[in-house]
PDB file of N, CA and C in Angstrom:
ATOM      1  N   UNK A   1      31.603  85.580  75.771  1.00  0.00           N
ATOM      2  CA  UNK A   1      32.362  84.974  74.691  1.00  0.00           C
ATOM      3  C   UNK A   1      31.396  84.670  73.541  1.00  0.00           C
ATOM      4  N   UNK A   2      31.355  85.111  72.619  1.00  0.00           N
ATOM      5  CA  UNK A   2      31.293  85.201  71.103  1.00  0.00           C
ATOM      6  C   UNK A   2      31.050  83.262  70.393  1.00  0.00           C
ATOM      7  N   UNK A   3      31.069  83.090  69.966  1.00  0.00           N
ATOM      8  CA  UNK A   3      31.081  81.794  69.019  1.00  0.00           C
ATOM      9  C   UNK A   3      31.684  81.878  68.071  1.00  0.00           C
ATOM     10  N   UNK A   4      33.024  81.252  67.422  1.00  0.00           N
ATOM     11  CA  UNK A   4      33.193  80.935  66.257  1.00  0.00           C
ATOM     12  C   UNK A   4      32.608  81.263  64.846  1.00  0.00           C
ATOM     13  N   UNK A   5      32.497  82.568  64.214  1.00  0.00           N
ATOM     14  CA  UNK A   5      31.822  82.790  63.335  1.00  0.00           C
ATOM     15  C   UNK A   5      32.555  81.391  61.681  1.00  0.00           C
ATOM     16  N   UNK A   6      31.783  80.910  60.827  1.00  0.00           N
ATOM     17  CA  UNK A   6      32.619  80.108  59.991  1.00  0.00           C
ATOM     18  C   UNK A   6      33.006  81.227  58.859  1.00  0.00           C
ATOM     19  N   UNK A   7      32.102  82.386  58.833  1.00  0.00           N
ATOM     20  CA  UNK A   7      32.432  83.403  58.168  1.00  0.00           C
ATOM     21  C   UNK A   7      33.822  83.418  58.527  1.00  0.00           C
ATOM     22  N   UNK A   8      34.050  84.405  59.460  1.00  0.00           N
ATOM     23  CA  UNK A   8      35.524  84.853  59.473  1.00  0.00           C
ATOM     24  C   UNK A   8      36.282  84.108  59.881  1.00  0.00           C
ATOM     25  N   UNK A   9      36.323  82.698  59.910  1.00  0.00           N
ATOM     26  CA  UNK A   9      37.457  81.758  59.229  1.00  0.00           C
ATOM     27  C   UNK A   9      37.252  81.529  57.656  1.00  0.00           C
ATOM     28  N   UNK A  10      36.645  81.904  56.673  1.00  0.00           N
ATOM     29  CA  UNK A  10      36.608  82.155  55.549  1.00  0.00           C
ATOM     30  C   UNK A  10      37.468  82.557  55.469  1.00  0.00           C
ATOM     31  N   UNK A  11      37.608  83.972  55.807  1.00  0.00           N
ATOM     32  CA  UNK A  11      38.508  85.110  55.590  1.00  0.00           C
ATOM     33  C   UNK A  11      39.763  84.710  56.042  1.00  0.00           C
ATOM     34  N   UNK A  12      39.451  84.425  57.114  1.00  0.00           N
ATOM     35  CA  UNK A  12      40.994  83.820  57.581  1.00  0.00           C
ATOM     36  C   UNK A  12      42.255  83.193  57.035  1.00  0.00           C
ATOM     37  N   UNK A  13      41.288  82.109  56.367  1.00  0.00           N
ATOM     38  CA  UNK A  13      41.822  81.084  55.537  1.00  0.00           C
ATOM     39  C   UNK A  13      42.565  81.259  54.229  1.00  0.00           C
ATOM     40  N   UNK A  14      41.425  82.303  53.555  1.00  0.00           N
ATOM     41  CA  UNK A  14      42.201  83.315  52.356  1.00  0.00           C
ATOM     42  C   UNK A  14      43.463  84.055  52.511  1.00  0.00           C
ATOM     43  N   UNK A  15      43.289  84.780  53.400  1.00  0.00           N
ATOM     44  CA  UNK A  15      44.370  85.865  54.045  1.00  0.00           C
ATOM     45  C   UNK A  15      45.855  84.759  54.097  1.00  0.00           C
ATOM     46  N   UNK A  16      45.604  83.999  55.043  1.00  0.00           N
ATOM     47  CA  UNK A  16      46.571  82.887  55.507  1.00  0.00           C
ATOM     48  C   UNK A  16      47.049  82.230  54.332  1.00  0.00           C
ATOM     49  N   UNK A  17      46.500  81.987  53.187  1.00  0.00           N
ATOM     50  CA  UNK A  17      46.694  81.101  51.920  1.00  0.00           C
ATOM     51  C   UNK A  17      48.369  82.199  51.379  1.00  0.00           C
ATOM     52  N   UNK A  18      49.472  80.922  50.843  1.00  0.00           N
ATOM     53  CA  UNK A  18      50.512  81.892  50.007  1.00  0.00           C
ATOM     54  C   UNK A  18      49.816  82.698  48.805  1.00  0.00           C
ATOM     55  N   UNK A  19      48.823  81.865  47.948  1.00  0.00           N
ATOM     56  CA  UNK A  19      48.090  82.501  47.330  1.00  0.00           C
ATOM     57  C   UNK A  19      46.481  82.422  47.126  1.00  0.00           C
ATOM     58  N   UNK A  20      46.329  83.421  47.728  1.00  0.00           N
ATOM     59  CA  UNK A  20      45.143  83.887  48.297  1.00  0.00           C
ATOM     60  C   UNK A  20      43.421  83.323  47.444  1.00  0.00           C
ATOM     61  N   UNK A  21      44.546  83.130  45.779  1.00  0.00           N
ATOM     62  CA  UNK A  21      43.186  83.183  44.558  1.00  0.00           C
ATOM     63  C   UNK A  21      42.664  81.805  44.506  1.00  0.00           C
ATOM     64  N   UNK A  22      43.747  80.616  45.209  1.00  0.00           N
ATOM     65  CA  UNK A  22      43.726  79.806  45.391  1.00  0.00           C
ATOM     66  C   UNK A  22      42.578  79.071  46.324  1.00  0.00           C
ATOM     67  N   UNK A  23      42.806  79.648  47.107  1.00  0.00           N
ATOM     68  CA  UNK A  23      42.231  79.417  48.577  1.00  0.00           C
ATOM     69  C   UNK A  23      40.426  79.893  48.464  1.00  0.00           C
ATOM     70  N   UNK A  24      40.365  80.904  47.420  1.00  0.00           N
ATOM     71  CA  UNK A  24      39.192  81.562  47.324  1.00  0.00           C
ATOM     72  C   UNK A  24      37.699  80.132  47.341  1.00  0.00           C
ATOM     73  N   UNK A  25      37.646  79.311  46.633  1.00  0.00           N
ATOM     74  CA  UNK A  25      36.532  78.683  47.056  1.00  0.00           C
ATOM     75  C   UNK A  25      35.969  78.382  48.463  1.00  0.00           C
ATOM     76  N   UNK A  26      37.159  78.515  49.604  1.00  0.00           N
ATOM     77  CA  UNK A  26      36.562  78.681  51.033  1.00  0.00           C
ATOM     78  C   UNK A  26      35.828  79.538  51.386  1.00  0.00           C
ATOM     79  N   UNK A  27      35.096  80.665  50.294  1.00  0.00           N
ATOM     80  CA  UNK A  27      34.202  81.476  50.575  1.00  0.00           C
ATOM     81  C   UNK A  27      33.225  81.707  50.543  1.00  0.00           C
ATOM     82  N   UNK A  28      32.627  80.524  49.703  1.00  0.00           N
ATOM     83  CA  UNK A  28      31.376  79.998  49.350  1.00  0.00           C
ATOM     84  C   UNK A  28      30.871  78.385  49.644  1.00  0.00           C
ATOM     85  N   UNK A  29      31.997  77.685  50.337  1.00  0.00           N
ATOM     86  CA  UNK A  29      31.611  75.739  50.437  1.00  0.00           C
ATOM     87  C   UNK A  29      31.045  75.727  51.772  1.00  0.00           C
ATOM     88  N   UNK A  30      29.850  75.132  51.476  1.00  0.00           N
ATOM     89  CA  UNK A  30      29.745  74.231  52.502  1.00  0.00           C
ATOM     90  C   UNK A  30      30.111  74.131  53.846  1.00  0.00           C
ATOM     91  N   UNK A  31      29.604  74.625  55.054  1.00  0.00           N
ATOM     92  CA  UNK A  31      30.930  74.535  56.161  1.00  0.00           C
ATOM     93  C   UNK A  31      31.592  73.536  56.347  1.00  0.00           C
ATOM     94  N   UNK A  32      30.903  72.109  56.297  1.00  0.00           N
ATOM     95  CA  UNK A  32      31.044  70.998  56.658  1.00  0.00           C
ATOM     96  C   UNK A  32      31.640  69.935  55.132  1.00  0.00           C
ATOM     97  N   UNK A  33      32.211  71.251  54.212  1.00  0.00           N
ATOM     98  CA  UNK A  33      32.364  70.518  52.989  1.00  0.00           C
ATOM     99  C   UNK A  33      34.240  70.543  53.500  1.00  0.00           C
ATOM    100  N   UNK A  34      34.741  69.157  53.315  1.00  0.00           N
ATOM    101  CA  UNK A  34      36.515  68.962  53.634  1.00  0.00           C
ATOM    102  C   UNK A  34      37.242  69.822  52.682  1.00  0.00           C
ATOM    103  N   UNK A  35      38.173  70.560  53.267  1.00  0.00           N
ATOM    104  CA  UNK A  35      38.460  71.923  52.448  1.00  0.00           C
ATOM    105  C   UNK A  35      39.832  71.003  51.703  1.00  0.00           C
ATOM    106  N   UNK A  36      40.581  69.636  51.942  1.00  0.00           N
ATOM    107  CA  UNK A  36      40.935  69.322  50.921  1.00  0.00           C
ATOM    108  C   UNK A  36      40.606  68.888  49.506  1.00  0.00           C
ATOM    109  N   UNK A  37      39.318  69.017  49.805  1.00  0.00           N
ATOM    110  CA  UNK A  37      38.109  68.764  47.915  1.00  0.00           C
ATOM    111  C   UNK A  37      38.561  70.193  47.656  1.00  0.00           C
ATOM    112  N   UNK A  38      38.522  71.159  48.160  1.00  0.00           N
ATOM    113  CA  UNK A  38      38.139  72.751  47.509  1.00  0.00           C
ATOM    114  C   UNK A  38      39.139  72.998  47.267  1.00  0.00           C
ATOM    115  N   UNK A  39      40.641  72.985  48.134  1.00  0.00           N
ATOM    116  CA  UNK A  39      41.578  74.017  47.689  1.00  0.00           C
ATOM    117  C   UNK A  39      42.971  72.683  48.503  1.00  0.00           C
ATOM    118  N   UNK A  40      44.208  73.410  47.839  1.00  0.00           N
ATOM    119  CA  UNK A  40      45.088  72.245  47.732  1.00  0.00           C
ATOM    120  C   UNK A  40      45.589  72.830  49.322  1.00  0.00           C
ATOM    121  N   UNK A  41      44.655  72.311  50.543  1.00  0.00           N
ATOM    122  CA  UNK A  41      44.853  72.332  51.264  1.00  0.00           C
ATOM    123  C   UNK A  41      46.850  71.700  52.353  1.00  0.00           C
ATOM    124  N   UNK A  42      47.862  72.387  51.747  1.00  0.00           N
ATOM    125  CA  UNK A  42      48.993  71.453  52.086  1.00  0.00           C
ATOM    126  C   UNK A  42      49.303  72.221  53.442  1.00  0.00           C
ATOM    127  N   UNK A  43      50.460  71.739  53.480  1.00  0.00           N
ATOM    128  CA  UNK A  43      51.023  71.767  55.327  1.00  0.00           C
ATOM    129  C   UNK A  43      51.793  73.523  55.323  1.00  0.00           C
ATOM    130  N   UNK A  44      52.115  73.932  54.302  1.00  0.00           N
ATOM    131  CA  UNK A  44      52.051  75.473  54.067  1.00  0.00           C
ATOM    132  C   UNK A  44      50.726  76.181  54.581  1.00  0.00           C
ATOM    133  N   UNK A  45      49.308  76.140  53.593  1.00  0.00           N
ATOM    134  CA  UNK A  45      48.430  76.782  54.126  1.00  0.00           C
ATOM    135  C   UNK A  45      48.251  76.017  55.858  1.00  0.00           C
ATOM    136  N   UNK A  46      47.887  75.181  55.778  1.00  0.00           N
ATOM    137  CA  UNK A  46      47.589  74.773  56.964  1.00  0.00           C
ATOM    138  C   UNK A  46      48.610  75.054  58.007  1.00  0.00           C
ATOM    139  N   UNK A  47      49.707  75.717  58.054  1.00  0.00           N
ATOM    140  CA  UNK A  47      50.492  76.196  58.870  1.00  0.00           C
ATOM    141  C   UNK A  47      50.335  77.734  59.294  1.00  0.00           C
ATOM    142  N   UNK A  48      49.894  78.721  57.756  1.00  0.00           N
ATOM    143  CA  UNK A  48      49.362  79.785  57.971  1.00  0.00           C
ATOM    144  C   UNK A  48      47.928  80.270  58.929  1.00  0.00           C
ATOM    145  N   UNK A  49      47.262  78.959  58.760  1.00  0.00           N
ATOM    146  CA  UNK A  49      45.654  78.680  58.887  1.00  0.00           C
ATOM    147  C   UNK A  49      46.465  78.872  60.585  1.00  0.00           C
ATOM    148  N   UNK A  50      46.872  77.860  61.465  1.00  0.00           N
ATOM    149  CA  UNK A  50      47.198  77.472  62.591  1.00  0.00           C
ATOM    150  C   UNK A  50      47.766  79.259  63.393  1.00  0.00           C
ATOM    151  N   UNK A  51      48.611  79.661  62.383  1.00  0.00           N
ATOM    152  CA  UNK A  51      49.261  80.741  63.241  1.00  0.00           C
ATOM    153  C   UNK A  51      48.001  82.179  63.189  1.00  0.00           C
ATOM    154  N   UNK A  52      47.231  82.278  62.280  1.00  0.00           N
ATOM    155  CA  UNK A  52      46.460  83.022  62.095  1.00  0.00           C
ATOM    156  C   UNK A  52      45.738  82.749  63.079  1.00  0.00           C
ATOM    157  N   UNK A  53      44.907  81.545  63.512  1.00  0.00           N
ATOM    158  CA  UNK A  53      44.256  81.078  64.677  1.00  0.00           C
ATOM    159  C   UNK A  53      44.573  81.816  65.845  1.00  0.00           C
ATOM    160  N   UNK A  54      46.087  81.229  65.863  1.00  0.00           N
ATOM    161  CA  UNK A  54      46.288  81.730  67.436  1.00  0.00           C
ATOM    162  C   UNK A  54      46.374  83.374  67.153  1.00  0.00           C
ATOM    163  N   UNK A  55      46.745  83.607  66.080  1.00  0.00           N
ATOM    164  CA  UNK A  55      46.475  85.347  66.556  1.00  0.00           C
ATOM    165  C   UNK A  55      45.387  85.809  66.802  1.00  0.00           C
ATOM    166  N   UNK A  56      44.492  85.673  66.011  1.00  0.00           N
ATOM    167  CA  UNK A  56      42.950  86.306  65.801  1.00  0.00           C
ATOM    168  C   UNK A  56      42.414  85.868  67.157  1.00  0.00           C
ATOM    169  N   UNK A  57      42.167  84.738  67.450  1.00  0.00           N
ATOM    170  CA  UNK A  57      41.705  83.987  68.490  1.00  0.00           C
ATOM    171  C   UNK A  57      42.125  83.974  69.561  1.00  0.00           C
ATOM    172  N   UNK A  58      43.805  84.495  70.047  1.00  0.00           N
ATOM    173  CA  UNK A  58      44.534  84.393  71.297  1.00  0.00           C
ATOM    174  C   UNK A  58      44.197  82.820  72.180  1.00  0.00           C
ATOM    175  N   UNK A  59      44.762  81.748  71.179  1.00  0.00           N
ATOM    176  CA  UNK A  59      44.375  80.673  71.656  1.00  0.00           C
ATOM    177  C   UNK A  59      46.121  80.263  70.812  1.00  0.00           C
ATOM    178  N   UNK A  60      46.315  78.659  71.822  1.00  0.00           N
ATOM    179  CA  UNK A  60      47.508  77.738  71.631  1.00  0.00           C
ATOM    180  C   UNK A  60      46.829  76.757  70.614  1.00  0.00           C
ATOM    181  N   UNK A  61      47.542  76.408  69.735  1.00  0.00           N
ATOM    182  CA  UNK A  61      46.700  75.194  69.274  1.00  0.00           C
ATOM    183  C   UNK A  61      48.038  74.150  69.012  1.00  0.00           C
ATOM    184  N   UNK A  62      47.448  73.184  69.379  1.00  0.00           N
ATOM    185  CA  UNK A  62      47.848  71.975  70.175  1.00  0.00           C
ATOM    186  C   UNK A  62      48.194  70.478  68.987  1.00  0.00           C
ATOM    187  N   UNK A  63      49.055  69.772  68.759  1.00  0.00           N
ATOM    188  CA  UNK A  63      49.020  68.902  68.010  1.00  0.00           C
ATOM    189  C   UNK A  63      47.773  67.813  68.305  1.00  0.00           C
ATOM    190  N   UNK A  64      47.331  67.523  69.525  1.00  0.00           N
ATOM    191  CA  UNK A  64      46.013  66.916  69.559  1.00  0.00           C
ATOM    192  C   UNK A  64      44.608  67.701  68.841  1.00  0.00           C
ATOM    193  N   UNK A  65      45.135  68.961  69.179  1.00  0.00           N
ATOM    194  CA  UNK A  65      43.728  69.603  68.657  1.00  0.00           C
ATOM    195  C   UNK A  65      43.688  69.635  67.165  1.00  0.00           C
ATOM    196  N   UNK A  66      45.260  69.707  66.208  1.00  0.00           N
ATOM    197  CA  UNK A  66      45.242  69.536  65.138  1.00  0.00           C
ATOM    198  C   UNK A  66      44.370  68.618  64.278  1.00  0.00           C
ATOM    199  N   UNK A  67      45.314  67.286  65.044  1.00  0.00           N
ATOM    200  CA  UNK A  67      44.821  65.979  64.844  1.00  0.00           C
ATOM    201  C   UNK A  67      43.478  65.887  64.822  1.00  0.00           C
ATOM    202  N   UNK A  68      42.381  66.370  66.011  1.00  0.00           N
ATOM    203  CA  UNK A  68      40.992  66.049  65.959  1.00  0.00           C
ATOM    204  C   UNK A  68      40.436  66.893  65.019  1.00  0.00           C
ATOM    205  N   UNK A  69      40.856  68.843  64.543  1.00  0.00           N
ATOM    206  CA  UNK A  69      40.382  69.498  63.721  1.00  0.00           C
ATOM    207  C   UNK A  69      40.796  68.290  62.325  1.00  0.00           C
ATOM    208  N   UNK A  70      41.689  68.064  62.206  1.00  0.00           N
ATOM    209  CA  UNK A  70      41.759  67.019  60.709  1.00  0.00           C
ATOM    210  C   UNK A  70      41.332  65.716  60.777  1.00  0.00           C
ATOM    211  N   UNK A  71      41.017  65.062  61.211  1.00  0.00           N
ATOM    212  CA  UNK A  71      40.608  63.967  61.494  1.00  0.00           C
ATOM    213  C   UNK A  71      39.088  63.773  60.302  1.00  0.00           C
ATOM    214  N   UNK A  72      39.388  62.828  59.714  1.00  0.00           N
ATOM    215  CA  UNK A  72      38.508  63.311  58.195  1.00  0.00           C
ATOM    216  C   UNK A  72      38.308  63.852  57.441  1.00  0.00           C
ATOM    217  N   UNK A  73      39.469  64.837  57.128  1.00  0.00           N
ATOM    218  CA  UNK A  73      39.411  65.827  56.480  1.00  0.00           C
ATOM    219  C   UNK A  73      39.102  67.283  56.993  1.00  0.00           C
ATOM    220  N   UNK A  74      39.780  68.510  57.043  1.00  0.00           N
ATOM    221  CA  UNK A  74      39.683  69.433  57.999  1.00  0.00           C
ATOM    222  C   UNK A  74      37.863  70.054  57.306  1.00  0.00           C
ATOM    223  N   UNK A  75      36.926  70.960  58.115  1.00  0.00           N
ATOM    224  CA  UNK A  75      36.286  71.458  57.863  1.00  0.00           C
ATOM    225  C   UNK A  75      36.155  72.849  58.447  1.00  0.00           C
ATOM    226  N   UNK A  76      35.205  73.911  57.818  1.00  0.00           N
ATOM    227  CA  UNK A  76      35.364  74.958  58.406  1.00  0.00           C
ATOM    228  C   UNK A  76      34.853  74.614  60.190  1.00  0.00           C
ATOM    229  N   UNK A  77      33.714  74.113  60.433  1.00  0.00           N
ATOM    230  CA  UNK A  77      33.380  73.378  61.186  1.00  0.00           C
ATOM    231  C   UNK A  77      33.960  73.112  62.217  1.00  0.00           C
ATOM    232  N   UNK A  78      34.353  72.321  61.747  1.00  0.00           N
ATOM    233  CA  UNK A  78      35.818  71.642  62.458  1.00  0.00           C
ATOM    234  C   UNK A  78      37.004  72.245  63.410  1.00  0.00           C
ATOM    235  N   UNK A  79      36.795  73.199  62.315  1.00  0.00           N
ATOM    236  CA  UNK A  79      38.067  74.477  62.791  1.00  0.00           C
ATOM    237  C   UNK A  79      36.906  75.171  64.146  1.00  0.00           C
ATOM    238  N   UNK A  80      36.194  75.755  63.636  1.00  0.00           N
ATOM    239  CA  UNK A  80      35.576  76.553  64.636  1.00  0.00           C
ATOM    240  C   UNK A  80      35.125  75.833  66.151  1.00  0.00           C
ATOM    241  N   UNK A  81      34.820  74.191  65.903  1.00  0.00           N
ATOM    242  CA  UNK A  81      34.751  73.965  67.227  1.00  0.00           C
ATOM    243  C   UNK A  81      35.977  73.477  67.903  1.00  0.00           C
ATOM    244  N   UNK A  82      36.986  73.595  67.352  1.00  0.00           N
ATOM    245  CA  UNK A  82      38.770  73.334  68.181  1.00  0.00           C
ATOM    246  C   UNK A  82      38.941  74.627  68.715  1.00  0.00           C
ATOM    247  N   UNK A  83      38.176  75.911  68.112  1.00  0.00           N
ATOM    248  CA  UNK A  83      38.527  77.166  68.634  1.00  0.00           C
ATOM    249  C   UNK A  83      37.674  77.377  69.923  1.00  0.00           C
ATOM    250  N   UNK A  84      36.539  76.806  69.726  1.00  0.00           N
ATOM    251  CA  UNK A  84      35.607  76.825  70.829  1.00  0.00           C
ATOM    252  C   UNK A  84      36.345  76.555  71.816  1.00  0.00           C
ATOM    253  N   UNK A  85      36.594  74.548  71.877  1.00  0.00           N
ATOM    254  CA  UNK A  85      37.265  73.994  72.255  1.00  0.00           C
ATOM    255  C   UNK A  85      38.007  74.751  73.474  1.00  0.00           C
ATOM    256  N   UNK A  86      39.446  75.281  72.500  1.00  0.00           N
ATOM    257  CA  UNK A  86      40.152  75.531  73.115  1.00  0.00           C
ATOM    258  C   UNK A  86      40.151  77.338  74.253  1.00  0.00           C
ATOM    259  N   UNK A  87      38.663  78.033  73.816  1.00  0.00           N
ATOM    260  CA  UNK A  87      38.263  79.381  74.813  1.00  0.00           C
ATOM    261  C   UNK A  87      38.163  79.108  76.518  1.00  0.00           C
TER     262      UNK A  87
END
């Protein structure tokens, strides 16, 4: 098993965005920078973000796991160790 690249949740995140041009500063921040500073992180993307997960990843993701990936603000980070997490 592989590790969580934060790269290709970059990509992810873009792809997943309604609009994509939007979302684009997740391609250059910070991993650990809260992606609601960068991009208007709402319950739309973050719904795309979630289902993209479980595809790419073949993982469930869980309203607890939500909760702890957001818990201060979501990070790329963040994301990648709920994916860990949940392998």
């Amino acid at each position: 098993m592989t590790p969580v690249e934060v790269d290709s949740l970059r990509k992810l995140i873009v792809e997943a965005a309604p609009d994509p041009a939007l979302a684009e500063p997740v391609l250059v921040c910070d991993a650990d920078a809260t992606l609601d500073d960068l991009i208007p992180f709402s319950s739309l993307i973050m719904l795309g973000v979630i289902v993209a997960v479980e595809d790419a990843y073949r993982i469930r993701v869980t309203k607890p796991m939500i909760a702890q990936a957001l818990g201060g603000g979501a990070t790329l980070r963040k994301l990648a160790q709920m994916i860990e997490a949940a392998r």
